[in-house]
PDB file of N, CA and C in Angstrom:
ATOM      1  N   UNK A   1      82.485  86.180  84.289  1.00  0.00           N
ATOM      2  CA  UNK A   1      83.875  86.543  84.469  1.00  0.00           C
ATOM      3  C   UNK A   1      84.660  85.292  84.844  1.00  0.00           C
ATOM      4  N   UNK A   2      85.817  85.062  84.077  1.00  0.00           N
ATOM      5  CA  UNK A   2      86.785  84.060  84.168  1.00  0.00           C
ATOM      6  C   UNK A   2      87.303  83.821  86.237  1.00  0.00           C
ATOM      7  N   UNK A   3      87.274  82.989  86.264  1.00  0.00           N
ATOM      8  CA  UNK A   3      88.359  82.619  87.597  1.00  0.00           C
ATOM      9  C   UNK A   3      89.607  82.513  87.258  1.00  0.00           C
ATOM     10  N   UNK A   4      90.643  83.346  88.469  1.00  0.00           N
ATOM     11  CA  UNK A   4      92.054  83.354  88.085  1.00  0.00           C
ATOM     12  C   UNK A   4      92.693  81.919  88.138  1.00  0.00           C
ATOM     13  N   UNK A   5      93.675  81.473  87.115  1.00  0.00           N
ATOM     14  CA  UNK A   5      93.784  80.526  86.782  1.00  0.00           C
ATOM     15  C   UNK A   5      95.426  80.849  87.466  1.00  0.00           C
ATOM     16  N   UNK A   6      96.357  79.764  88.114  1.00  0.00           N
ATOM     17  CA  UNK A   6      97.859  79.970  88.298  1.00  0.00           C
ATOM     18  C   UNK A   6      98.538  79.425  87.114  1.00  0.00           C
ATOM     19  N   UNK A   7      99.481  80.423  87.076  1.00  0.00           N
ATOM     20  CA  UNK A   7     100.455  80.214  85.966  1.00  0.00           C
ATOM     21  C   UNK A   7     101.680  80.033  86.726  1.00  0.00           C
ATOM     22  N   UNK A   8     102.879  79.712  86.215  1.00  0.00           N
ATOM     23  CA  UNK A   8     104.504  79.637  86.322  1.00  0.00           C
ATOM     24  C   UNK A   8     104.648  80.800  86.385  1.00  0.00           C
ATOM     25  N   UNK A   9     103.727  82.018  85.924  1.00  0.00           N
ATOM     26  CA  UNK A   9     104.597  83.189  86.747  1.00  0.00           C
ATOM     27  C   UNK A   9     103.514  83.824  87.849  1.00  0.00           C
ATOM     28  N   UNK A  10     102.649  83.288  87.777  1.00  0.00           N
ATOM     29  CA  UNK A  10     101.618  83.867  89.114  1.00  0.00           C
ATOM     30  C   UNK A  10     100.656  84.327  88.915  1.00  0.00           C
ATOM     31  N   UNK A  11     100.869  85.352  87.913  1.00  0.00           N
ATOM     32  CA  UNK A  11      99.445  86.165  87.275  1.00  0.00           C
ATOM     33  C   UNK A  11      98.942  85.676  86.104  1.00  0.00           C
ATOM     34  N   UNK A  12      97.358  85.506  86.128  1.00  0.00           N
ATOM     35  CA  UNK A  12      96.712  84.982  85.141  1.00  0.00           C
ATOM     36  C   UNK A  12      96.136  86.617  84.237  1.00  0.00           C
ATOM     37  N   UNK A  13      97.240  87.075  83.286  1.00  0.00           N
ATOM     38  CA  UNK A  13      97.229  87.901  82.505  1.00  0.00           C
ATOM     39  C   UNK A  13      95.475  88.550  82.215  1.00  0.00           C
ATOM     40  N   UNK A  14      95.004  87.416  81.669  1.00  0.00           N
ATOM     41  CA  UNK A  14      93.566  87.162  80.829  1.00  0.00           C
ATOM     42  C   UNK A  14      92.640  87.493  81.885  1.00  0.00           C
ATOM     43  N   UNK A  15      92.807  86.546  83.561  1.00  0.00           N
ATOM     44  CA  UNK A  15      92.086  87.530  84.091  1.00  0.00           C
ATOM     45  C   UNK A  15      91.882  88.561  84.785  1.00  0.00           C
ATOM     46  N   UNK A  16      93.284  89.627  84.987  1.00  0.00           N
ATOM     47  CA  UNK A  16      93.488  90.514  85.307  1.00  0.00           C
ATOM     48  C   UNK A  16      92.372  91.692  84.467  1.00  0.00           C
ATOM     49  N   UNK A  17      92.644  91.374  83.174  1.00  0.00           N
ATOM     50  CA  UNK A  17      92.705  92.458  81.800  1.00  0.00           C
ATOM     51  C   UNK A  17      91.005  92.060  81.917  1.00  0.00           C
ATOM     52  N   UNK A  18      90.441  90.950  82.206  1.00  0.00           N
ATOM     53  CA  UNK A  18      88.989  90.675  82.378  1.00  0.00           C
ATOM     54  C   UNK A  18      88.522  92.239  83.596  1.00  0.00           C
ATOM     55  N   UNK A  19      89.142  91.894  84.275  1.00  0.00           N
ATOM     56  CA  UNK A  19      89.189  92.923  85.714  1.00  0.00           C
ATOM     57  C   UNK A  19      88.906  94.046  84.879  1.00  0.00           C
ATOM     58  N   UNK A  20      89.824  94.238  84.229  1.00  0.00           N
ATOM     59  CA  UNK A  20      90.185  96.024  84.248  1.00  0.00           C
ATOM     60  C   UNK A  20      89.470  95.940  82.746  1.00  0.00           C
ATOM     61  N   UNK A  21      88.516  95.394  82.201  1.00  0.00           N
ATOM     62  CA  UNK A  21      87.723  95.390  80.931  1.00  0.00           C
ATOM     63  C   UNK A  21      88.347  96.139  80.063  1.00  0.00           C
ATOM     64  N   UNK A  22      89.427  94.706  79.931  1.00  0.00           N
ATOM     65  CA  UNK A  22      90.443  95.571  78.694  1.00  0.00           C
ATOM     66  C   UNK A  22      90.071  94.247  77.830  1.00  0.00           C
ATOM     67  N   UNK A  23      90.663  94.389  76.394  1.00  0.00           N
ATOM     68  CA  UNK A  23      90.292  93.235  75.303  1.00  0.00           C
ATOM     69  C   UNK A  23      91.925  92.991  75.029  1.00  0.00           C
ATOM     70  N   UNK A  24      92.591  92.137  75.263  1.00  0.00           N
ATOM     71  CA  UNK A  24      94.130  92.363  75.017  1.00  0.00           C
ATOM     72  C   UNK A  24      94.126  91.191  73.338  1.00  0.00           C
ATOM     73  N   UNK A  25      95.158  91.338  72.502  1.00  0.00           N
ATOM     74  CA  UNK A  25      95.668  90.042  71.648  1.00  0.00           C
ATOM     75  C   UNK A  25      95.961  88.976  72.071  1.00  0.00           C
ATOM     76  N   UNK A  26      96.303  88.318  71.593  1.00  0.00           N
ATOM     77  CA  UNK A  26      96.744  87.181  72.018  1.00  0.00           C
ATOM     78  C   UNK A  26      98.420  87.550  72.573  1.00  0.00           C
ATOM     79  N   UNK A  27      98.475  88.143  71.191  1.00  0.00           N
ATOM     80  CA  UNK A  27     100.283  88.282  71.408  1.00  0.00           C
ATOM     81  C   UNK A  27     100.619  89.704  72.621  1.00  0.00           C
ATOM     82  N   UNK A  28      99.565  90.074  72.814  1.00  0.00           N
ATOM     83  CA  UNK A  28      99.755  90.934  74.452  1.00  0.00           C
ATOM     84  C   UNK A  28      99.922  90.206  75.817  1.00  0.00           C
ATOM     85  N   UNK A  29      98.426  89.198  75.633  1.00  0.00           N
ATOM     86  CA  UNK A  29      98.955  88.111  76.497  1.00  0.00           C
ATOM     87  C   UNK A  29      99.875  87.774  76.636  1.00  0.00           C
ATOM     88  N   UNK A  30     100.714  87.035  75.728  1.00  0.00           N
ATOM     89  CA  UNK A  30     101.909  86.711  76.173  1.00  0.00           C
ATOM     90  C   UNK A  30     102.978  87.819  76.408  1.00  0.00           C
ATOM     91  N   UNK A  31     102.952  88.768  75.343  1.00  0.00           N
ATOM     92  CA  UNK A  31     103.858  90.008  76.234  1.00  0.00           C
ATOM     93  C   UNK A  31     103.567  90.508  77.545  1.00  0.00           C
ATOM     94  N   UNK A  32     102.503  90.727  78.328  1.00  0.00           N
ATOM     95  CA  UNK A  32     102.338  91.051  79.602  1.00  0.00           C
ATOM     96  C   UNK A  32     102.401  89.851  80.366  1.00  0.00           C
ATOM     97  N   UNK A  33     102.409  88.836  80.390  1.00  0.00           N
ATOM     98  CA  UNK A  33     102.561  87.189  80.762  1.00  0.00           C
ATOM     99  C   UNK A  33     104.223  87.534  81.132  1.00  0.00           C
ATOM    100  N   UNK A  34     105.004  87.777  80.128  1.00  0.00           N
ATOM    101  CA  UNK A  34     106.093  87.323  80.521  1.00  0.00           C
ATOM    102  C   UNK A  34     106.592  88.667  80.989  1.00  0.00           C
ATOM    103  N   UNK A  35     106.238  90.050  80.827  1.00  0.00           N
ATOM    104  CA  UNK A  35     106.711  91.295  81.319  1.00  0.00           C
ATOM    105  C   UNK A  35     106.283  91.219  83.016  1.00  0.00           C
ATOM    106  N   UNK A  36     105.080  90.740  83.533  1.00  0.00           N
ATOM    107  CA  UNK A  36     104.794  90.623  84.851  1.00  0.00           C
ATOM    108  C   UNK A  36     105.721  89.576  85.458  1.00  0.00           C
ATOM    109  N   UNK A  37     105.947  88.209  84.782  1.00  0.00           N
ATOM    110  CA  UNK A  37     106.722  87.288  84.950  1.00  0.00           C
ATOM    111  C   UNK A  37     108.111  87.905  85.754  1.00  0.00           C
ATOM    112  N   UNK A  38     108.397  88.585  85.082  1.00  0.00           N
ATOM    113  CA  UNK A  38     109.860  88.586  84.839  1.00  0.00           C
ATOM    114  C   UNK A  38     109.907  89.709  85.906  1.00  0.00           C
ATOM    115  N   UNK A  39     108.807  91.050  85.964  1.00  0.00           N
ATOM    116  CA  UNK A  39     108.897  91.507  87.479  1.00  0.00           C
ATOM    117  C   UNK A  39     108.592  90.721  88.475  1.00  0.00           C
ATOM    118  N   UNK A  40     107.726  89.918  88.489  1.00  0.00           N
ATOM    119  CA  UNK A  40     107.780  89.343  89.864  1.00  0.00           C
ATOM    120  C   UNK A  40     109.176  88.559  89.958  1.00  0.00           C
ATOM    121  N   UNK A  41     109.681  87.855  89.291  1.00  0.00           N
ATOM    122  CA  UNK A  41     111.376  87.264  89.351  1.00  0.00           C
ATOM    123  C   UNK A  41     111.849  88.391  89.907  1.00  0.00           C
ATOM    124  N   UNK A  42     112.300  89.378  89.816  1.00  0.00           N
ATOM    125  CA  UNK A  42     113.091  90.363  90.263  1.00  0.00           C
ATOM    126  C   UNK A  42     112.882  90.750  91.771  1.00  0.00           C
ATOM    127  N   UNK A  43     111.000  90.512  92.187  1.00  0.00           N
ATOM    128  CA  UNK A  43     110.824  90.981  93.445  1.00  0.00           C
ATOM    129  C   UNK A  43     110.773  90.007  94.579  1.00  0.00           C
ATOM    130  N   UNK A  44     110.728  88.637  94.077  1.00  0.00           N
ATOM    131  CA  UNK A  44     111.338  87.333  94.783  1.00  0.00           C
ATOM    132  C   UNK A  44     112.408  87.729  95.233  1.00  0.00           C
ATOM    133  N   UNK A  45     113.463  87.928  94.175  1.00  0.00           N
ATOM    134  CA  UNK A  45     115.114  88.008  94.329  1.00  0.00           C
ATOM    135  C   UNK A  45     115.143  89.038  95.416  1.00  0.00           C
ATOM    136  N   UNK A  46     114.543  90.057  95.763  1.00  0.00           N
ATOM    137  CA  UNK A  46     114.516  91.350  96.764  1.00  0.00           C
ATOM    138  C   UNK A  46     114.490  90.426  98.307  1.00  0.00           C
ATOM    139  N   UNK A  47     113.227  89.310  98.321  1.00  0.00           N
ATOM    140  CA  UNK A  47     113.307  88.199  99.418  1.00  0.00           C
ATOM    141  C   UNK A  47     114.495  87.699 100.082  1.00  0.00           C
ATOM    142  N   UNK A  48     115.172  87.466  98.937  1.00  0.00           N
ATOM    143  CA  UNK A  48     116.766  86.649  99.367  1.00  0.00           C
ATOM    144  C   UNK A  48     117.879  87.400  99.838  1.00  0.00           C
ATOM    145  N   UNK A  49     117.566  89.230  99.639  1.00  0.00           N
ATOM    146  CA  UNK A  49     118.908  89.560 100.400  1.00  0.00           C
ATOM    147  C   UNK A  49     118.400  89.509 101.439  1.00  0.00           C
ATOM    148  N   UNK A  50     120.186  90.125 102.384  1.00  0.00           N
ATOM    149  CA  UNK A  50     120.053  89.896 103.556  1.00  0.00           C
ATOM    150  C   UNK A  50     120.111  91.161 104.253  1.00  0.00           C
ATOM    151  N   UNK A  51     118.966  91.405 105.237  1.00  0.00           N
ATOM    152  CA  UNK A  51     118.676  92.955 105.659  1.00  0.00           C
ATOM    153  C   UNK A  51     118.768  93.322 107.015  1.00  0.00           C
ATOM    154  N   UNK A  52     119.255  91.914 107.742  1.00  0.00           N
ATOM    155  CA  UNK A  52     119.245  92.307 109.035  1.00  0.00           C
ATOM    156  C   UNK A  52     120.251  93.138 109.672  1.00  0.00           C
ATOM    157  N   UNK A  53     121.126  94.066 109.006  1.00  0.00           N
ATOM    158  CA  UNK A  53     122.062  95.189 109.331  1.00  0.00           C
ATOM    159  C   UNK A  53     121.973  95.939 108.809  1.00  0.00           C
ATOM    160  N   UNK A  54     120.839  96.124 108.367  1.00  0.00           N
ATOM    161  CA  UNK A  54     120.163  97.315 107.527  1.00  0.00           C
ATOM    162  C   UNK A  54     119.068  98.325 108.952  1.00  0.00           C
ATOM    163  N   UNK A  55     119.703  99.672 109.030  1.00  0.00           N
ATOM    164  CA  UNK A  55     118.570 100.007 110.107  1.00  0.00           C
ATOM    165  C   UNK A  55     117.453 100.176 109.356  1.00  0.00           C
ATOM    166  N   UNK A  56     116.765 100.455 110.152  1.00  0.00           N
ATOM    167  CA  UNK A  56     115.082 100.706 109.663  1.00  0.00           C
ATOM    168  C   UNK A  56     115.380 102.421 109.363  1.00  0.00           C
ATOM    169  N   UNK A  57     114.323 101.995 108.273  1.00  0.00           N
ATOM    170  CA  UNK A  57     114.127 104.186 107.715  1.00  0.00           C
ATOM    171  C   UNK A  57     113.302 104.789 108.823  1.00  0.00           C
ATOM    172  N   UNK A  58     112.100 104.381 109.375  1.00  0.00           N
ATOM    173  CA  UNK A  58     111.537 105.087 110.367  1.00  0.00           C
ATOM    174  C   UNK A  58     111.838 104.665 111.733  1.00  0.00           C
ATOM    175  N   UNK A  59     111.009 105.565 112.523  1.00  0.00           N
ATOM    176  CA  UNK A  59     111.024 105.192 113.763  1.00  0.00           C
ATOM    177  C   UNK A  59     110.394 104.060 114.171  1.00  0.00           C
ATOM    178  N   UNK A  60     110.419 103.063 114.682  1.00  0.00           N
ATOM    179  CA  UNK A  60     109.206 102.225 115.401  1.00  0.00           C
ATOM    180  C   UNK A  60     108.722 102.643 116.398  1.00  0.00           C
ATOM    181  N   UNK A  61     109.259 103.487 117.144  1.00  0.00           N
ATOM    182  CA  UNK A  61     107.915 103.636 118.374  1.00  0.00           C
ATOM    183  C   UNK A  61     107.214 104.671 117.755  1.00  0.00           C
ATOM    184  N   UNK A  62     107.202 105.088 116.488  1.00  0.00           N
ATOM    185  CA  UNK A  62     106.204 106.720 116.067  1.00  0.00           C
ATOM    186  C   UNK A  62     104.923 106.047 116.169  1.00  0.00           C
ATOM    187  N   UNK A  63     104.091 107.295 116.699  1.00  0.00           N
ATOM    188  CA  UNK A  63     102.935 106.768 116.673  1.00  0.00           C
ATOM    189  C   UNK A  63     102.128 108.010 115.584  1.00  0.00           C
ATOM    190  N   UNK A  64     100.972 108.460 115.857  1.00  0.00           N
ATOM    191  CA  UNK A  64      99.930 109.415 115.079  1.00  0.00           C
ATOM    192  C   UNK A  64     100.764 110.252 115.203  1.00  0.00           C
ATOM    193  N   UNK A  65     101.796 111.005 114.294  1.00  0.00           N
ATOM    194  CA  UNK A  65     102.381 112.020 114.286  1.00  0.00           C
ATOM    195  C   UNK A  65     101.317 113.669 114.163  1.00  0.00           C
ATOM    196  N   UNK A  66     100.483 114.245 114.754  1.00  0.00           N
ATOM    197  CA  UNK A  66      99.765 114.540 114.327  1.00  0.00           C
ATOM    198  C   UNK A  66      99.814 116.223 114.454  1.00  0.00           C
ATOM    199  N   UNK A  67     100.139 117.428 113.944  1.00  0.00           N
ATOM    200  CA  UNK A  67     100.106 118.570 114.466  1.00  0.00           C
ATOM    201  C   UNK A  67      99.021 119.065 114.935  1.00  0.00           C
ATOM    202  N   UNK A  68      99.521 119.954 116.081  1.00  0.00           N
ATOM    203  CA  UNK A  68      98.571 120.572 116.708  1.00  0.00           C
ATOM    204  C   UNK A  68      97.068 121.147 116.162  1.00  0.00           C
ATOM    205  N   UNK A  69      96.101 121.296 116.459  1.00  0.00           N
ATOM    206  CA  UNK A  69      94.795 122.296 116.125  1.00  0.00           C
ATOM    207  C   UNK A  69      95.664 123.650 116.361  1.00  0.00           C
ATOM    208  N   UNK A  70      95.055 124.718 115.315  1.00  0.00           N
ATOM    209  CA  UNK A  70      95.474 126.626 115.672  1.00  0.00           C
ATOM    210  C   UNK A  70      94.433 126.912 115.304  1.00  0.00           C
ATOM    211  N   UNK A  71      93.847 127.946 115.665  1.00  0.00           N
ATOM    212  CA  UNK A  71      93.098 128.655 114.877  1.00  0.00           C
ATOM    213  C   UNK A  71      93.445 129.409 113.901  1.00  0.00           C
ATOM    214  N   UNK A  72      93.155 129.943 112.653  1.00  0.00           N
ATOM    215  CA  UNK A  72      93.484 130.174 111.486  1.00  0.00           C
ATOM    216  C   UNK A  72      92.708 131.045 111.112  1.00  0.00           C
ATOM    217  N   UNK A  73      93.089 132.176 110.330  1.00  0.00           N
ATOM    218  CA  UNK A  73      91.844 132.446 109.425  1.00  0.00           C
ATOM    219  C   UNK A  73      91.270 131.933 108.389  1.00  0.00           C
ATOM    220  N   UNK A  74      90.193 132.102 108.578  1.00  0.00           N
ATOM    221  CA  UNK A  74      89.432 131.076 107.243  1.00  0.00           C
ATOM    222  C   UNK A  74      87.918 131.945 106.517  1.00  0.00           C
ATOM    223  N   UNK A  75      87.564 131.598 105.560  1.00  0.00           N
ATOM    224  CA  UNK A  75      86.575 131.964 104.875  1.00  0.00           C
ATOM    225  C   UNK A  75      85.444 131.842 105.393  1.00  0.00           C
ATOM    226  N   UNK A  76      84.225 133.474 105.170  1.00  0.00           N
ATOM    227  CA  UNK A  76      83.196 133.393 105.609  1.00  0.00           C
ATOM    228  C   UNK A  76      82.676 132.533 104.622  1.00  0.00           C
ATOM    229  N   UNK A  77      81.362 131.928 105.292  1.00  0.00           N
ATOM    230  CA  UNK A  77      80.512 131.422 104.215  1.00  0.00           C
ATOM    231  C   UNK A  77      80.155 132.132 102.944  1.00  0.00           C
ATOM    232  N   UNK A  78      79.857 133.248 102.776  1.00  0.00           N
ATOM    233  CA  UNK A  78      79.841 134.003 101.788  1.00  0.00           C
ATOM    234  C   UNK A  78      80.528 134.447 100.819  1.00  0.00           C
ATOM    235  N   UNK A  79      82.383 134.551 101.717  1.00  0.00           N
ATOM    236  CA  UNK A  79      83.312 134.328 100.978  1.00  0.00           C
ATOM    237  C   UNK A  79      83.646 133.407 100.047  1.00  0.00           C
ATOM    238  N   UNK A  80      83.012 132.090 100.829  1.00  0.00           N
ATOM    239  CA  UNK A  80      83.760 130.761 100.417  1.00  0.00           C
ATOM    240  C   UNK A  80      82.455 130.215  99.725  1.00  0.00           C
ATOM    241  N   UNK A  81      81.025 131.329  99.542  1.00  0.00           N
ATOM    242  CA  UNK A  81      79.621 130.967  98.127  1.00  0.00           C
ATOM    243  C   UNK A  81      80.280 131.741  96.997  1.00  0.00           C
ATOM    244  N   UNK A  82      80.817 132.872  96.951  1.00  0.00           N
ATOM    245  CA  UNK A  82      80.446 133.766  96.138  1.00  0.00           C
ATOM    246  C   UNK A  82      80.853 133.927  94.945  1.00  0.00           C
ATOM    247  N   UNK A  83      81.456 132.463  94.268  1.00  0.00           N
ATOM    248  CA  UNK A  83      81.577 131.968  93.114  1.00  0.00           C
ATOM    249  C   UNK A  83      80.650 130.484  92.882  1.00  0.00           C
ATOM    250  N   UNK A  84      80.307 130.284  93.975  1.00  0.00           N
ATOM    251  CA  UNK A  84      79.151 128.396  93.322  1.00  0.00           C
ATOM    252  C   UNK A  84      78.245 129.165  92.721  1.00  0.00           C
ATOM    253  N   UNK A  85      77.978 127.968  91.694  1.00  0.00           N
ATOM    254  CA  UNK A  85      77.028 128.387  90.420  1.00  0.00           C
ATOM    255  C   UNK A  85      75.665 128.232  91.113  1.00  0.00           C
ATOM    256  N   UNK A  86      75.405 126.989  91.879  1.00  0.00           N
ATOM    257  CA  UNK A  86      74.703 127.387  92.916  1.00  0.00           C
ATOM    258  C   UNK A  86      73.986 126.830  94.235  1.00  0.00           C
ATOM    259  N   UNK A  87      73.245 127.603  95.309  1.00  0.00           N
ATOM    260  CA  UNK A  87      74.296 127.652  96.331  1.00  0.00           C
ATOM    261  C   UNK A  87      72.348 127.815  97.484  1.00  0.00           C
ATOM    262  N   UNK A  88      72.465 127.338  98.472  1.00  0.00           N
ATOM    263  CA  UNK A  88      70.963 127.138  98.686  1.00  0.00           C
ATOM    264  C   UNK A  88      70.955 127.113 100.708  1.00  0.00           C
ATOM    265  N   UNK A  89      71.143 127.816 101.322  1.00  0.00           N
ATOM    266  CA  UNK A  89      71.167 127.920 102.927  1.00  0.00           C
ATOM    267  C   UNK A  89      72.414 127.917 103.214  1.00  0.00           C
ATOM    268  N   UNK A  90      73.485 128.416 102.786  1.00  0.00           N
ATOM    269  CA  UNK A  90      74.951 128.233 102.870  1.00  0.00           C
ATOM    270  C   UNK A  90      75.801 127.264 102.704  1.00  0.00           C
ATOM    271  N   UNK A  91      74.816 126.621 101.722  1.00  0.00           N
ATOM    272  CA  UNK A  91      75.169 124.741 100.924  1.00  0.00           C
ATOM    273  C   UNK A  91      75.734 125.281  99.316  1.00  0.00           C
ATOM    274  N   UNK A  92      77.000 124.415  99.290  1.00  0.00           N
ATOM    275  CA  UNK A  92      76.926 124.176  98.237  1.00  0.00           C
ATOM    276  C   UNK A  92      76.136 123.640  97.369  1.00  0.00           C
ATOM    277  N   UNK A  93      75.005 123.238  96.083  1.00  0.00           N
ATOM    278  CA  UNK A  93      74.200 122.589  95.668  1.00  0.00           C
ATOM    279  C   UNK A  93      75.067 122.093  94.457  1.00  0.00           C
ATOM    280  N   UNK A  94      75.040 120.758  94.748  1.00  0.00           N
ATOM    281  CA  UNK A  94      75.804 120.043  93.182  1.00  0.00           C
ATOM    282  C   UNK A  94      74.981 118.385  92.809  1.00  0.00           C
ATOM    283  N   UNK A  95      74.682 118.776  91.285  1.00  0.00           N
ATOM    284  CA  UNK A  95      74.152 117.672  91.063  1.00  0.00           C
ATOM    285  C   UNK A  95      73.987 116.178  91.989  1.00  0.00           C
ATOM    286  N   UNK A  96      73.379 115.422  91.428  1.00  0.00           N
ATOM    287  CA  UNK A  96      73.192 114.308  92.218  1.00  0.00           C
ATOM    288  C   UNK A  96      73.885 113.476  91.722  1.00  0.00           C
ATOM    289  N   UNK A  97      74.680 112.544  91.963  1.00  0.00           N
ATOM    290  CA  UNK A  97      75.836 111.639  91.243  1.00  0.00           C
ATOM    291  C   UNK A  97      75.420 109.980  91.796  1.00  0.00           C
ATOM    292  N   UNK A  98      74.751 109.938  92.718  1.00  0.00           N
ATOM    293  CA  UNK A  98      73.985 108.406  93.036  1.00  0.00           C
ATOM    294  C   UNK A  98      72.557 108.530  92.990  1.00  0.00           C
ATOM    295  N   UNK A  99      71.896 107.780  92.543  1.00  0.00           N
ATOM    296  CA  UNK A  99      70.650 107.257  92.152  1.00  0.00           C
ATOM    297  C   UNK A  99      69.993 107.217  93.451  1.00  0.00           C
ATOM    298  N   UNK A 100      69.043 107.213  93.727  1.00  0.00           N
ATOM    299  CA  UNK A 100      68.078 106.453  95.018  1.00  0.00           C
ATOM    300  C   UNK A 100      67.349 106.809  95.576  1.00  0.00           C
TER     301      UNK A 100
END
């Protein structure tokens, strides 16, 4: 795998698209070259205004906004088997998806 190389606009297109095992053209390269380009220009320019009389959207002192515990009703186990295809000490049983 390529090392990211710096360009004049920041992102090295080729090895992004390496990343994300895409095969781009040539002439994509340069269309996403200069389409990223030209967003990051725009999000520089966001740098230069000026925001210090701008309030803030949240609070700063919020902390873990967190609601209370209730008790609720909720599903017996049996309720909440009695559609798994299938189902083994009140376990769901679902294939194995990691090796080991």
């Amino acid at each position: 795998m390529a090392e990211p190389a710096s360009t004049s606009q920041g992102i090295d297109v080729t090895y992004v698209a390496d990343l994300a095992r895409l095969r781009l053209s040539p002439e994509e390269i340069a269309t996403f070259q200069k389409q990223l380009g030209d967003v990051l220009g725009y999000v520089s320019q966001l740098s230069e205004v000026d925001v210090s009389n701008v309030p803030s959207l949240g609070a700063p002192d919020l902390k873990n906004a967190l609601r209370a515990d209730k008790l609720a009703p909720s599903l017996t186990p049996a309720e909440a088997l009695a559609n798994a295809p299938r189902q083994d000490n009140n376990l769901f049983v679902v294939p194995r998806m990691i090796e080991g």
